[in-house]
PDB file of N, CA and C in Angstrom:
ATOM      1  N   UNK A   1      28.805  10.199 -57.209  1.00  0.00           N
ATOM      2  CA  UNK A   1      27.815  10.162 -56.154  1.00  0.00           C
ATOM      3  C   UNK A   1      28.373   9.414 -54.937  1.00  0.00           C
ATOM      4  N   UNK A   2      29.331   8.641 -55.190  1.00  0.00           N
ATOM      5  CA  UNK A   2      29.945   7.252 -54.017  1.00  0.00           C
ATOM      6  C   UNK A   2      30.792   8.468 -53.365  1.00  0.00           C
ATOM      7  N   UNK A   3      31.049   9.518 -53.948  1.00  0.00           N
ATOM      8  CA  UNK A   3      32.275  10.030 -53.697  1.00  0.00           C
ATOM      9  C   UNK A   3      31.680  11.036 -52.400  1.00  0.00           C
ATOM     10  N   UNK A   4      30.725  11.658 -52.725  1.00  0.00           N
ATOM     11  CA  UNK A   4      29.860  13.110 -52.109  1.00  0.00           C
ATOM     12  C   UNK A   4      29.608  11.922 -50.693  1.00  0.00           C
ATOM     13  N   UNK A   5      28.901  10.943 -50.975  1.00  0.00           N
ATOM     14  CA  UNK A   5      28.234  10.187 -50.007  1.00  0.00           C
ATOM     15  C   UNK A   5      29.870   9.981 -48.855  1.00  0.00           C
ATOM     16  N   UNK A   6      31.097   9.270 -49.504  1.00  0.00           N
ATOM     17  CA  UNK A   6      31.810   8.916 -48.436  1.00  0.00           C
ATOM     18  C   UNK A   6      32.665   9.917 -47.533  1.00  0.00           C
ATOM     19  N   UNK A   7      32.514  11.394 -48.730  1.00  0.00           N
ATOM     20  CA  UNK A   7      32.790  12.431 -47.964  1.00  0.00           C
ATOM     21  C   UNK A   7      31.737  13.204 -47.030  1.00  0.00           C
ATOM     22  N   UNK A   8      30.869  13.498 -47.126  1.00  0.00           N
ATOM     23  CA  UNK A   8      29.656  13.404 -46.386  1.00  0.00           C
ATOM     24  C   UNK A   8      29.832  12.797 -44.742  1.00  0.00           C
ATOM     25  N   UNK A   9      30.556  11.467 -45.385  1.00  0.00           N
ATOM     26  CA  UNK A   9      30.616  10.555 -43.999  1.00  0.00           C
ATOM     27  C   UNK A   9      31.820  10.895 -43.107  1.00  0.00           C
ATOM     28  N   UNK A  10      32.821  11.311 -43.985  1.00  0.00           N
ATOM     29  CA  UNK A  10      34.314  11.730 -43.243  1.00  0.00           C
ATOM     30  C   UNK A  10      33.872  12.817 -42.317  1.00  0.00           C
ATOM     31  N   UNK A  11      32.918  13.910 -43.017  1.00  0.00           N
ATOM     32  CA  UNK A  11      32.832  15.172 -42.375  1.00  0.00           C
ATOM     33  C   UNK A  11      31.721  14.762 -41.026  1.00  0.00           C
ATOM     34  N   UNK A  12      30.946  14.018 -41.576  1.00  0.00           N
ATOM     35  CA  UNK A  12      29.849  14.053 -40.074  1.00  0.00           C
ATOM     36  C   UNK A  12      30.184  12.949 -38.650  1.00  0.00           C
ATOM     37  N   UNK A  13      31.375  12.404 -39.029  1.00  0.00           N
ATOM     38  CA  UNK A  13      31.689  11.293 -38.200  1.00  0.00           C
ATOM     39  C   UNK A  13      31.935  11.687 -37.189  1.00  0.00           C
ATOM     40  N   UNK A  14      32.241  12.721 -36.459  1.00  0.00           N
ATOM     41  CA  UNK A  14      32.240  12.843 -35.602  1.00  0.00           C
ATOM     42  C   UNK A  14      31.051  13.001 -34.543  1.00  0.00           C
ATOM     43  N   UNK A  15      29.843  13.673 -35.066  1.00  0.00           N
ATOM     44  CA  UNK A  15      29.056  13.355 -34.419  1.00  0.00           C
ATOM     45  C   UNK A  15      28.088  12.204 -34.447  1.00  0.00           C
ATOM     46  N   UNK A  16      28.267  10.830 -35.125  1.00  0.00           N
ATOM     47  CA  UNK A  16      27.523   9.826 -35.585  1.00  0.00           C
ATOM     48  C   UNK A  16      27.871   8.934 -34.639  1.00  0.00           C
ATOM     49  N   UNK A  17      26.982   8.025 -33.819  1.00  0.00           N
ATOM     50  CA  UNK A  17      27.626   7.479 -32.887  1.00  0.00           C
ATOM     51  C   UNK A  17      26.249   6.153 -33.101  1.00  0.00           C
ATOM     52  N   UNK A  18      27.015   5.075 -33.308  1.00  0.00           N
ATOM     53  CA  UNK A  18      26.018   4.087 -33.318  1.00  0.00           C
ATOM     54  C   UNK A  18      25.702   2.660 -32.504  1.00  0.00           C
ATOM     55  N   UNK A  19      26.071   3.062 -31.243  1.00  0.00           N
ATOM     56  CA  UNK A  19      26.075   2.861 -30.032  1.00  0.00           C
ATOM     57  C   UNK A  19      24.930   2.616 -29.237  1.00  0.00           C
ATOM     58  N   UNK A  20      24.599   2.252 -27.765  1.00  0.00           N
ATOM     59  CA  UNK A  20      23.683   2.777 -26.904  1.00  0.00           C
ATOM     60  C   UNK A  20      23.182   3.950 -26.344  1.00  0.00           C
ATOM     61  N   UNK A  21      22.566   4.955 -26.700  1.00  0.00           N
ATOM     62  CA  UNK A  21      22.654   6.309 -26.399  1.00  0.00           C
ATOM     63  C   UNK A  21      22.191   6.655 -25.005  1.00  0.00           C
ATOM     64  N   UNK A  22      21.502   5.411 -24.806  1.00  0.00           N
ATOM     65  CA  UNK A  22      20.855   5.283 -22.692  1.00  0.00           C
ATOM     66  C   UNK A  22      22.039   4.499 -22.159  1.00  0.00           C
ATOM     67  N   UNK A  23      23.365   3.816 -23.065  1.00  0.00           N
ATOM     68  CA  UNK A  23      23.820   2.807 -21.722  1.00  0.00           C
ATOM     69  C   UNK A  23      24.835   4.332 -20.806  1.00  0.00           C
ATOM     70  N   UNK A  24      25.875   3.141 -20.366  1.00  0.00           N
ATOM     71  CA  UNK A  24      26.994   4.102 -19.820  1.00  0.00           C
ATOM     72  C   UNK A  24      27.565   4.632 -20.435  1.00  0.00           C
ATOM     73  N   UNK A  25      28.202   4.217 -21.761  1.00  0.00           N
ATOM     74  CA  UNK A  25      28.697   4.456 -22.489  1.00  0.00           C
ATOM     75  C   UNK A  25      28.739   5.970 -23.222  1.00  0.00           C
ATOM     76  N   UNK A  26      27.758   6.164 -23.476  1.00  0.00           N
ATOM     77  CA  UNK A  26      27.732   7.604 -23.912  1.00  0.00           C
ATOM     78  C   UNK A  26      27.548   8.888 -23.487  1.00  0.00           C
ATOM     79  N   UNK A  27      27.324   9.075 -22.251  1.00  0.00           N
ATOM     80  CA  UNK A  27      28.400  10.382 -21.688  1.00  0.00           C
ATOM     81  C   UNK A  27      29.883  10.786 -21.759  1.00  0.00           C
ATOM     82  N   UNK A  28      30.636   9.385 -21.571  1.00  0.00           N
ATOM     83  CA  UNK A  28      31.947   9.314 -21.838  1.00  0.00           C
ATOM     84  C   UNK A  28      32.340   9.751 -23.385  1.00  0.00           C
ATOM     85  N   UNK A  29      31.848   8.781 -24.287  1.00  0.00           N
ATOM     86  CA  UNK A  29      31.637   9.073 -26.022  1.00  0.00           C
ATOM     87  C   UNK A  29      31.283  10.446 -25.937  1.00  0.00           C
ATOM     88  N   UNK A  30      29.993  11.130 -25.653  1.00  0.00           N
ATOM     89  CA  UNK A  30      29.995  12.310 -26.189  1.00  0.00           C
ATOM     90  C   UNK A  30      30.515  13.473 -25.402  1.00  0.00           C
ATOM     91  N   UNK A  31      31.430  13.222 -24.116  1.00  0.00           N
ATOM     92  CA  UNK A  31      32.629  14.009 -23.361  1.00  0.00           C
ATOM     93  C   UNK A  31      33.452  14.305 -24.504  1.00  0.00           C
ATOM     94  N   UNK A  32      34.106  13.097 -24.846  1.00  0.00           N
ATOM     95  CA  UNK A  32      35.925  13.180 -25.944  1.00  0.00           C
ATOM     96  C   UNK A  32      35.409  13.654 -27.101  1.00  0.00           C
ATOM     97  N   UNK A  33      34.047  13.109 -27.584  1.00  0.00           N
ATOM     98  CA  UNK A  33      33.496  14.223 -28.995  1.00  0.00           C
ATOM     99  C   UNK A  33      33.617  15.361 -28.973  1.00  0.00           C
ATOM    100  N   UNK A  34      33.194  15.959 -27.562  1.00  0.00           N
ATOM    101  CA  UNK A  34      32.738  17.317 -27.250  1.00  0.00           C
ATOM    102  C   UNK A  34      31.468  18.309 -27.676  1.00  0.00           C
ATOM    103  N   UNK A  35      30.751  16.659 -27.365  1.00  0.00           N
ATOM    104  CA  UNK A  35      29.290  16.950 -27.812  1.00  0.00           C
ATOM    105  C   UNK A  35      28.189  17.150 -26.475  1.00  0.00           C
ATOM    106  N   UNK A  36      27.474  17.667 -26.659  1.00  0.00           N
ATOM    107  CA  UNK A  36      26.662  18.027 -25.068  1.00  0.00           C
ATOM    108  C   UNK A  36      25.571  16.447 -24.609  1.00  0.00           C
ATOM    109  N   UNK A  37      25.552  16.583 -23.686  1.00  0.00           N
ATOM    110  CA  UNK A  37      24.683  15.033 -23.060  1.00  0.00           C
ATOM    111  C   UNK A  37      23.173  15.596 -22.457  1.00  0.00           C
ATOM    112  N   UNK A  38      22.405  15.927 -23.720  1.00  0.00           N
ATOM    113  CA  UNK A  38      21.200  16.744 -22.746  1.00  0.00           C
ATOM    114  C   UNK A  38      20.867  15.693 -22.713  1.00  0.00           C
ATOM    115  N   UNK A  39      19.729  15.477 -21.023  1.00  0.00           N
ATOM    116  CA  UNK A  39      19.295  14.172 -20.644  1.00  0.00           C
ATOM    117  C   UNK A  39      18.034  14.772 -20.339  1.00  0.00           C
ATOM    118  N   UNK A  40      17.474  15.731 -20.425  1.00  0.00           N
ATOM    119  CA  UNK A  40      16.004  16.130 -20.640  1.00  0.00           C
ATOM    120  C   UNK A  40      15.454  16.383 -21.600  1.00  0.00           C
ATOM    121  N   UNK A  41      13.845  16.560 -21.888  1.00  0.00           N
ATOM    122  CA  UNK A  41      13.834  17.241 -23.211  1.00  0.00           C
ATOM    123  C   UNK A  41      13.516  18.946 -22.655  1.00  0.00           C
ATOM    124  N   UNK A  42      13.348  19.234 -21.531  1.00  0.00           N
ATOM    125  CA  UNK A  42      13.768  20.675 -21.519  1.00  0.00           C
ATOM    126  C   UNK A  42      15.188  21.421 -21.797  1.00  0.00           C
ATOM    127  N   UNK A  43      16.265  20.460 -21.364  1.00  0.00           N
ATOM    128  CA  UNK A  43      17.349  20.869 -21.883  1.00  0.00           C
ATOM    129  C   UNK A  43      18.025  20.674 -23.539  1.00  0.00           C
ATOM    130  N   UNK A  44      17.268  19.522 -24.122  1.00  0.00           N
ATOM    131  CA  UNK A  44      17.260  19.235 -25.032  1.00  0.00           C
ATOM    132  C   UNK A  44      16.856  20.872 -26.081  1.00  0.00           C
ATOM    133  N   UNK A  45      14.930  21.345 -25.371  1.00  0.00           N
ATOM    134  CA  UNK A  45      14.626  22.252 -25.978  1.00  0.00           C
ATOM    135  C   UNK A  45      15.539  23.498 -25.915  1.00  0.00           C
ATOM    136  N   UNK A  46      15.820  23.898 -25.056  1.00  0.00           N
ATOM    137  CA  UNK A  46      16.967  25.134 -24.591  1.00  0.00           C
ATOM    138  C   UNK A  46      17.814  24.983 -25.608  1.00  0.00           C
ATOM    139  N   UNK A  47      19.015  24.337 -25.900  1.00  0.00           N
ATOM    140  CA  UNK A  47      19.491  24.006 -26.813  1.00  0.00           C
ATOM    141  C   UNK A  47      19.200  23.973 -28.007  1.00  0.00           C
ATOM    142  N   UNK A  48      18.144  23.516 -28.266  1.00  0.00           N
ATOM    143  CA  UNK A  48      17.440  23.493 -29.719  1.00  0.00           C
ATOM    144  C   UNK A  48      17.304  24.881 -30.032  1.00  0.00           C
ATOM    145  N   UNK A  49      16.920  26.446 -29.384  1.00  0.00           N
ATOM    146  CA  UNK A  49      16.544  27.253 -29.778  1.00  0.00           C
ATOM    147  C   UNK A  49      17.687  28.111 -29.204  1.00  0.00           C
ATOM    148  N   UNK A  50      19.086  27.706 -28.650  1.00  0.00           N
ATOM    149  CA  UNK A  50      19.970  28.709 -28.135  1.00  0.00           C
ATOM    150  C   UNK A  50      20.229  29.570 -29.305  1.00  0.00           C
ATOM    151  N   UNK A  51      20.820  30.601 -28.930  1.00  0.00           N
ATOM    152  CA  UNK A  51      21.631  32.122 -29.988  1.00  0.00           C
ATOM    153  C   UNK A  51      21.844  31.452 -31.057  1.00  0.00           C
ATOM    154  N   UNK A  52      22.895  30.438 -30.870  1.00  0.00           N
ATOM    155  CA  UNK A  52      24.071  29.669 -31.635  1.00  0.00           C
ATOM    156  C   UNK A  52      23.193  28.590 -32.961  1.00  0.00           C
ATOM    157  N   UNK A  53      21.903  28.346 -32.591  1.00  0.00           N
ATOM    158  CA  UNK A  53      21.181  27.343 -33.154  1.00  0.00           C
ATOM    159  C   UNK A  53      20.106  28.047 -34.071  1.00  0.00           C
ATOM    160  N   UNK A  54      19.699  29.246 -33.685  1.00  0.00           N
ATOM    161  CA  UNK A  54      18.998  29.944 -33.970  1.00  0.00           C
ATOM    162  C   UNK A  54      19.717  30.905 -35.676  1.00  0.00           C
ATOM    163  N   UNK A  55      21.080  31.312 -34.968  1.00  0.00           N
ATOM    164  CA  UNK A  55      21.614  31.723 -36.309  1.00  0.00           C
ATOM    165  C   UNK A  55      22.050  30.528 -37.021  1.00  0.00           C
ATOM    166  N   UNK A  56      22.499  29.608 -37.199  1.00  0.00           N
ATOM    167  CA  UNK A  56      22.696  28.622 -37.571  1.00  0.00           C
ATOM    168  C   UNK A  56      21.846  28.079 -39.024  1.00  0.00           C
ATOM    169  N   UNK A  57      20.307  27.726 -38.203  1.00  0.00           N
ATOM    170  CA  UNK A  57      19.235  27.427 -38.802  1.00  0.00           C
ATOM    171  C   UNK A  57      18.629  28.621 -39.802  1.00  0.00           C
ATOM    172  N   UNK A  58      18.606  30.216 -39.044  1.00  0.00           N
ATOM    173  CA  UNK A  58      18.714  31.197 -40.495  1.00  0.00           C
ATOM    174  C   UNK A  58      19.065  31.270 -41.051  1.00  0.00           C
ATOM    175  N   UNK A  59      20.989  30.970 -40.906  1.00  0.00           N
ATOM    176  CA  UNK A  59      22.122  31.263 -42.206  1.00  0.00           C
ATOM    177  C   UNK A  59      21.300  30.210 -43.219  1.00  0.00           C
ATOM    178  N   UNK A  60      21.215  29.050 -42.512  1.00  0.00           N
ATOM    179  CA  UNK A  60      20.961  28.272 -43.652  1.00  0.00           C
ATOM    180  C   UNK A  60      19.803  27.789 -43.908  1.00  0.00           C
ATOM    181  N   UNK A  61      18.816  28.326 -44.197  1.00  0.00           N
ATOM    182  CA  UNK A  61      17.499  28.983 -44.175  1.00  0.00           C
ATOM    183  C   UNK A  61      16.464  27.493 -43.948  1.00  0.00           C
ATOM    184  N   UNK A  62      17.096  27.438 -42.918  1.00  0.00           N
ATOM    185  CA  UNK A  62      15.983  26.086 -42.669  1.00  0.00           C
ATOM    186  C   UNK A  62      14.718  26.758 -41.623  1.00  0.00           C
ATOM    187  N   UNK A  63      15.004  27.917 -40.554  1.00  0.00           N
ATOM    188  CA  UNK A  63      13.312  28.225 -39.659  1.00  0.00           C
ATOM    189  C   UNK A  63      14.280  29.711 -39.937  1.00  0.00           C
ATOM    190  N   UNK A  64      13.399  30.659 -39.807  1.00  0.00           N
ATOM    191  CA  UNK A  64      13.700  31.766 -39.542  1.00  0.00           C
ATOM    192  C   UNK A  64      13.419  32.221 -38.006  1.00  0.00           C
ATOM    193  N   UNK A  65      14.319  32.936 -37.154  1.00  0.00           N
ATOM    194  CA  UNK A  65      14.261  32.812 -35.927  1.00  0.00           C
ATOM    195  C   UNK A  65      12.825  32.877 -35.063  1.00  0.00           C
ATOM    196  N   UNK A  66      12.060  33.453 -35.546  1.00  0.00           N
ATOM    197  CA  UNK A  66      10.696  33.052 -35.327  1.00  0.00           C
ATOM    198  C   UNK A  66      10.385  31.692 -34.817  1.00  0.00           C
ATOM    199  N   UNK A  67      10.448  31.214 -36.281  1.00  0.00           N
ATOM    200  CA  UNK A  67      10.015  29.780 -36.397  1.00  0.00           C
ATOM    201  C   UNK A  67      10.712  29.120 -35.700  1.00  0.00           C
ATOM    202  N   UNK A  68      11.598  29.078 -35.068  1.00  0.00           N
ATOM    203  CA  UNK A  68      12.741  28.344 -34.284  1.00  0.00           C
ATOM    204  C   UNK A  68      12.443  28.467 -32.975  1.00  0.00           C
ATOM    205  N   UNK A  69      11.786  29.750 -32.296  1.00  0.00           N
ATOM    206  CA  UNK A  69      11.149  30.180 -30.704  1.00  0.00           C
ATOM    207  C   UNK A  69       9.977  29.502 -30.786  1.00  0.00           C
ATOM    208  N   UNK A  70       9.101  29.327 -31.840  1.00  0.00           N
ATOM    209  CA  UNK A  70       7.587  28.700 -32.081  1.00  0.00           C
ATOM    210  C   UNK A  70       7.873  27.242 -31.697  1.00  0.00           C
ATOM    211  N   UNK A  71       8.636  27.015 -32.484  1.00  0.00           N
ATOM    212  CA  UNK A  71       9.017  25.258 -32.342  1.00  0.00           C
ATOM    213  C   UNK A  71       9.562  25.177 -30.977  1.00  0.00           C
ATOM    214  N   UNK A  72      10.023  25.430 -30.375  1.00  0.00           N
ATOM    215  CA  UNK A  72      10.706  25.426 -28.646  1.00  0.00           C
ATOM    216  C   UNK A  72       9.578  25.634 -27.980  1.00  0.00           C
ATOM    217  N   UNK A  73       8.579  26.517 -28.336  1.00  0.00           N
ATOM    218  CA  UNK A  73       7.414  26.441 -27.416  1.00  0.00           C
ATOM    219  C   UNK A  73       6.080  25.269 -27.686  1.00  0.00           C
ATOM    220  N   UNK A  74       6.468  24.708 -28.697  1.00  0.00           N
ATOM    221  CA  UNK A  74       5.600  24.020 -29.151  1.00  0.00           C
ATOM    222  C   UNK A  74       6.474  22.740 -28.290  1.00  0.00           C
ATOM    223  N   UNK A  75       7.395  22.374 -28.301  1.00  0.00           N
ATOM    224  CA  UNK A  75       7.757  21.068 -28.238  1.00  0.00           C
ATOM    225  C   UNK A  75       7.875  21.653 -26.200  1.00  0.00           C
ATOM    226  N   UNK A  76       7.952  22.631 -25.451  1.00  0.00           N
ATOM    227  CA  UNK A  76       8.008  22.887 -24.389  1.00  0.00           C
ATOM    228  C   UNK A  76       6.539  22.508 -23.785  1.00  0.00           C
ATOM    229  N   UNK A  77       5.374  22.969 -24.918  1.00  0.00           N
ATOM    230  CA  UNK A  77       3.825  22.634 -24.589  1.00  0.00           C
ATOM    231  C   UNK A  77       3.849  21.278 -24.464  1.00  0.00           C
ATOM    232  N   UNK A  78       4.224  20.421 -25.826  1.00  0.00           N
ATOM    233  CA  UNK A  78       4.116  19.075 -25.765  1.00  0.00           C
ATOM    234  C   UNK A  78       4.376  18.021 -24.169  1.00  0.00           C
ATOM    235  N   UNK A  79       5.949  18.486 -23.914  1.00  0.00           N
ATOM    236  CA  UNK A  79       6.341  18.177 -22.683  1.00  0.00           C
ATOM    237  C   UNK A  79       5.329  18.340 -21.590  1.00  0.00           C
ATOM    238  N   UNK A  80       5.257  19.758 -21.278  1.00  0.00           N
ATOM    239  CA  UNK A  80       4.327  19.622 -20.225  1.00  0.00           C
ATOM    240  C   UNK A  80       2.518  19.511 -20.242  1.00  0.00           C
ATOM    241  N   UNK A  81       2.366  19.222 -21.336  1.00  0.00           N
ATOM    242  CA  UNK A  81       0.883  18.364 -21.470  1.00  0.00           C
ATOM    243  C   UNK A  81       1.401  17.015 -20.878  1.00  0.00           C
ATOM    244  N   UNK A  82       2.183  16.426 -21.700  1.00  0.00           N
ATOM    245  CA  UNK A  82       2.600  15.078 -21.688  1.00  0.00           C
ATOM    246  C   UNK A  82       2.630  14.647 -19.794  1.00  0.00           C
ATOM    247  N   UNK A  83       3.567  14.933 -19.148  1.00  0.00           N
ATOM    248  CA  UNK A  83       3.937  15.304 -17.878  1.00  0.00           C
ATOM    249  C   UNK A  83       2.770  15.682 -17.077  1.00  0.00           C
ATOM    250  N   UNK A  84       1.628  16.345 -17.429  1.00  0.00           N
ATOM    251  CA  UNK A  84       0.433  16.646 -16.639  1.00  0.00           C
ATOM    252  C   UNK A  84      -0.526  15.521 -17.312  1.00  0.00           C
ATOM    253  N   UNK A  85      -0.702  14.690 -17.843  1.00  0.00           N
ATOM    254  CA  UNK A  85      -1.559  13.786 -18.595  1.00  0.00           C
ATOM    255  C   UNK A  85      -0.896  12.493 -17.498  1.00  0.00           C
ATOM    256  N   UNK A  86       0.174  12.170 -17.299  1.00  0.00           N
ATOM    257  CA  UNK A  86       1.320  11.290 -16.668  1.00  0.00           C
ATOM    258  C   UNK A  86       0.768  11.726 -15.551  1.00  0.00           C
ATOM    259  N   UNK A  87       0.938  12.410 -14.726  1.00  0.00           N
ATOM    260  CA  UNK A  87       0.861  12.711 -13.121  1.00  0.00           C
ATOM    261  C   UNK A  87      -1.082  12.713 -12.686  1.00  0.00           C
ATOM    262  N   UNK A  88      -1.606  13.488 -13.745  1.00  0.00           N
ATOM    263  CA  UNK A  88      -3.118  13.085 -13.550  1.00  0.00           C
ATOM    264  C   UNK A  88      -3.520  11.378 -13.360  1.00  0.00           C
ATOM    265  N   UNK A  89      -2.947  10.715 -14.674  1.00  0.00           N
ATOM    266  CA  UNK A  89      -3.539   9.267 -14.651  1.00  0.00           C
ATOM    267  C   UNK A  89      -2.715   8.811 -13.064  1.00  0.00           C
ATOM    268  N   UNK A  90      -1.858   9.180 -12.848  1.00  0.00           N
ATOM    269  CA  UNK A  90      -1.092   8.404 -11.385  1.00  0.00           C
ATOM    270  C   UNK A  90      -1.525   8.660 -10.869  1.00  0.00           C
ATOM    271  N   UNK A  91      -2.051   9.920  -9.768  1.00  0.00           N
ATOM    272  CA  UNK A  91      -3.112   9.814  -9.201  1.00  0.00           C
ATOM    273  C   UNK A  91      -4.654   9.185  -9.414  1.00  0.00           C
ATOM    274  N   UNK A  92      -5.023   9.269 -10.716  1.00  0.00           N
ATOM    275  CA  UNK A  92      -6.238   8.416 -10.469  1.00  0.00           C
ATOM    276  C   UNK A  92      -5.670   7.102 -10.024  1.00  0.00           C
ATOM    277  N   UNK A  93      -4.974   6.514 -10.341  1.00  0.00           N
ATOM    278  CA  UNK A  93      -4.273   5.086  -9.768  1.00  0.00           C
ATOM    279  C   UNK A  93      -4.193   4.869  -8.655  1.00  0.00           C
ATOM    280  N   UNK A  94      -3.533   5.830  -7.928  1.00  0.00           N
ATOM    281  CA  UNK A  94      -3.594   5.713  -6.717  1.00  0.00           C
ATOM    282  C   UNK A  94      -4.606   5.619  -5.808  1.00  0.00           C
ATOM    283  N   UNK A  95      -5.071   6.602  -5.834  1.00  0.00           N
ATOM    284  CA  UNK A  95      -6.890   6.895  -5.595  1.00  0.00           C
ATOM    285  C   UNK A  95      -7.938   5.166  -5.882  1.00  0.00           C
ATOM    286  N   UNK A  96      -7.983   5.198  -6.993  1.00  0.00           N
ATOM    287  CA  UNK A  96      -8.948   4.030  -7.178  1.00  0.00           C
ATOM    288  C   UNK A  96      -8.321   2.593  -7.269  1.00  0.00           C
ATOM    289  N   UNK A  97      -6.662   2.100  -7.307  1.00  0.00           N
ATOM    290  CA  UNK A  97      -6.588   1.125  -7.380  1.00  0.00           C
ATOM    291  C   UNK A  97      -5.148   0.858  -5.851  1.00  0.00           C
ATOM    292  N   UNK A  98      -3.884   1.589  -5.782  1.00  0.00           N
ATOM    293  CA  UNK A  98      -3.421   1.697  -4.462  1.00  0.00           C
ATOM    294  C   UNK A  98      -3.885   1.213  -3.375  1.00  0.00           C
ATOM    295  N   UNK A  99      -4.735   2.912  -3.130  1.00  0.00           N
ATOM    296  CA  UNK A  99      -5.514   2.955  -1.533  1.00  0.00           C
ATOM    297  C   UNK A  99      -6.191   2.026  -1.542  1.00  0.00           C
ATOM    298  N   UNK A 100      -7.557   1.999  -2.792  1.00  0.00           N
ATOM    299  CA  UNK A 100      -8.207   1.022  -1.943  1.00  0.00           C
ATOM    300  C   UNK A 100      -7.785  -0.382  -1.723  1.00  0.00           C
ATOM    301  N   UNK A 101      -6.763  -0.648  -2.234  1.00  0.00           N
ATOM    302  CA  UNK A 101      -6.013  -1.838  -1.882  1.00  0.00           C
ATOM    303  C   UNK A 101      -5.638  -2.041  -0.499  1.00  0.00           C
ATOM    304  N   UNK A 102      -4.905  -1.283  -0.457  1.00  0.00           N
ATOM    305  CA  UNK A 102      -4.064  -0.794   1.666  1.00  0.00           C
ATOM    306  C   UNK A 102      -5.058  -1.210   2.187  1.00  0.00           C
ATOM    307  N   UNK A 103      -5.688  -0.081   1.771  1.00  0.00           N
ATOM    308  CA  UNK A 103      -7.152  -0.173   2.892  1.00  0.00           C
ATOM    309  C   UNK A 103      -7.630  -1.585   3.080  1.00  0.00           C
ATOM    310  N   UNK A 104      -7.999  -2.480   2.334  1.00  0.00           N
ATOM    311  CA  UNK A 104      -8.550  -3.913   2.200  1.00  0.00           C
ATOM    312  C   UNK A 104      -7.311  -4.589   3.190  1.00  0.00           C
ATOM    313  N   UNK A 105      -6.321  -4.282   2.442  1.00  0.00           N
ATOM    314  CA  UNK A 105      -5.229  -4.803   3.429  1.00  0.00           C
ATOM    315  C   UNK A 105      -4.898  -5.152   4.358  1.00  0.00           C
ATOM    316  N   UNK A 106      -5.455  -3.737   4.898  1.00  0.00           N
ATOM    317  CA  UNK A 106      -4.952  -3.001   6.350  1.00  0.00           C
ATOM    318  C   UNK A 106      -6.258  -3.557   7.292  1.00  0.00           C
ATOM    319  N   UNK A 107      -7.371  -3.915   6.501  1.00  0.00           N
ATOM    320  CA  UNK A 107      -8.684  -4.482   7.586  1.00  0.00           C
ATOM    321  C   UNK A 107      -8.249  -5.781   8.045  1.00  0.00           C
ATOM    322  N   UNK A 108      -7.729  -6.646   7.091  1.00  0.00           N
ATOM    323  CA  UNK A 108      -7.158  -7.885   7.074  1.00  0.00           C
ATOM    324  C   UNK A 108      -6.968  -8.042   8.277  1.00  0.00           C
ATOM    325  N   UNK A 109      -5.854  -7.275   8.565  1.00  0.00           N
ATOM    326  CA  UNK A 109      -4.996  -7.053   9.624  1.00  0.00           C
ATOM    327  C   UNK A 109      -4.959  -6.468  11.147  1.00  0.00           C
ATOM    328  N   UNK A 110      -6.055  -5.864  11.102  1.00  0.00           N
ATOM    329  CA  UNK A 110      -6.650  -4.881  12.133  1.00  0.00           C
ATOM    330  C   UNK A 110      -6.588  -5.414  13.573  1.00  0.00           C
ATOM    331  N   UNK A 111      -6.970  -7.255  13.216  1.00  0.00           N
ATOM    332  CA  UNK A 111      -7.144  -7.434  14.860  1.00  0.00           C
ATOM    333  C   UNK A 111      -5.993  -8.259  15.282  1.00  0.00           C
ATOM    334  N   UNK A 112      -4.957  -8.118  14.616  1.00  0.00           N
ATOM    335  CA  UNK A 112      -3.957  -9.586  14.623  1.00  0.00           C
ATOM    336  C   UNK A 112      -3.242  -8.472  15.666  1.00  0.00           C
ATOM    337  N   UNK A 113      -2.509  -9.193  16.849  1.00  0.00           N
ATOM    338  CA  UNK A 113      -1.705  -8.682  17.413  1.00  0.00           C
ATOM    339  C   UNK A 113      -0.745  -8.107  17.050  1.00  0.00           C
ATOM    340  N   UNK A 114       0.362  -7.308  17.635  1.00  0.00           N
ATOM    341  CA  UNK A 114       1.100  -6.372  17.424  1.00  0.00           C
ATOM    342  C   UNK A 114       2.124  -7.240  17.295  1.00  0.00           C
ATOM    343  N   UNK A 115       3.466  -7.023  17.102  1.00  0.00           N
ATOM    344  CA  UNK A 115       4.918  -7.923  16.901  1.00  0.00           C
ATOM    345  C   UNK A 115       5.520  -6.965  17.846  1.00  0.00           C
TER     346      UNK A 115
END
């Protein structure tokens, strides 16, 4: 079992990186790997469901290509709920706590001479 496990480890080492995956560091690391640096999760998803990933995951019967376009649209929905839930609450922010701030601000200020 020690044996499967340390071979296991020989074979996947190359892509195992136990590092900072946000510092600088790992664009460079996964350049010389020759591993891809998706920095979105749309590009992330693209990837997840390319040709190459798609047969991949059938040969070895983990989604059948179906299930592999379902999951890309599912995790593509997630994103942009997520992203429209994010940009809604910022505008309410702005709106009710921002402006009317300025505004209070800006009365403060109204009669003070110019510079």
């Amino acid at each position: 079992q020690k044996d499967a496990v340390v071979e296991t480890l020989k074979a996947a080492r190359q892509v195992i990186f136990t590092g900072n995956g946000y510092g600088e560091e790992w664009p460079i690391e996964a350049k010389e790997r020759g591993l891809p640096n998706l920095k979105t999760t749309p590009e992330a998803t693209a990837a997840f469901a390319s040709e190459k990933n798609v047969a991949v995951f059938e040969a070895m019967g983990v989604y059948a290509p179906d299930e592999t376009h379902a999951r890309a649209e599912v995790l593509y929905e997630n994103y942009t709920n997520t992203l429209s839930v994010e940009i809604e609450t910022m505008v309410a922010m702005a709106k009710t706590g921002f402006l009317p701030a300025c505004a209070k601000d800006l009365a403060l200020y109204a009669a003070a001479p110019s510079l």
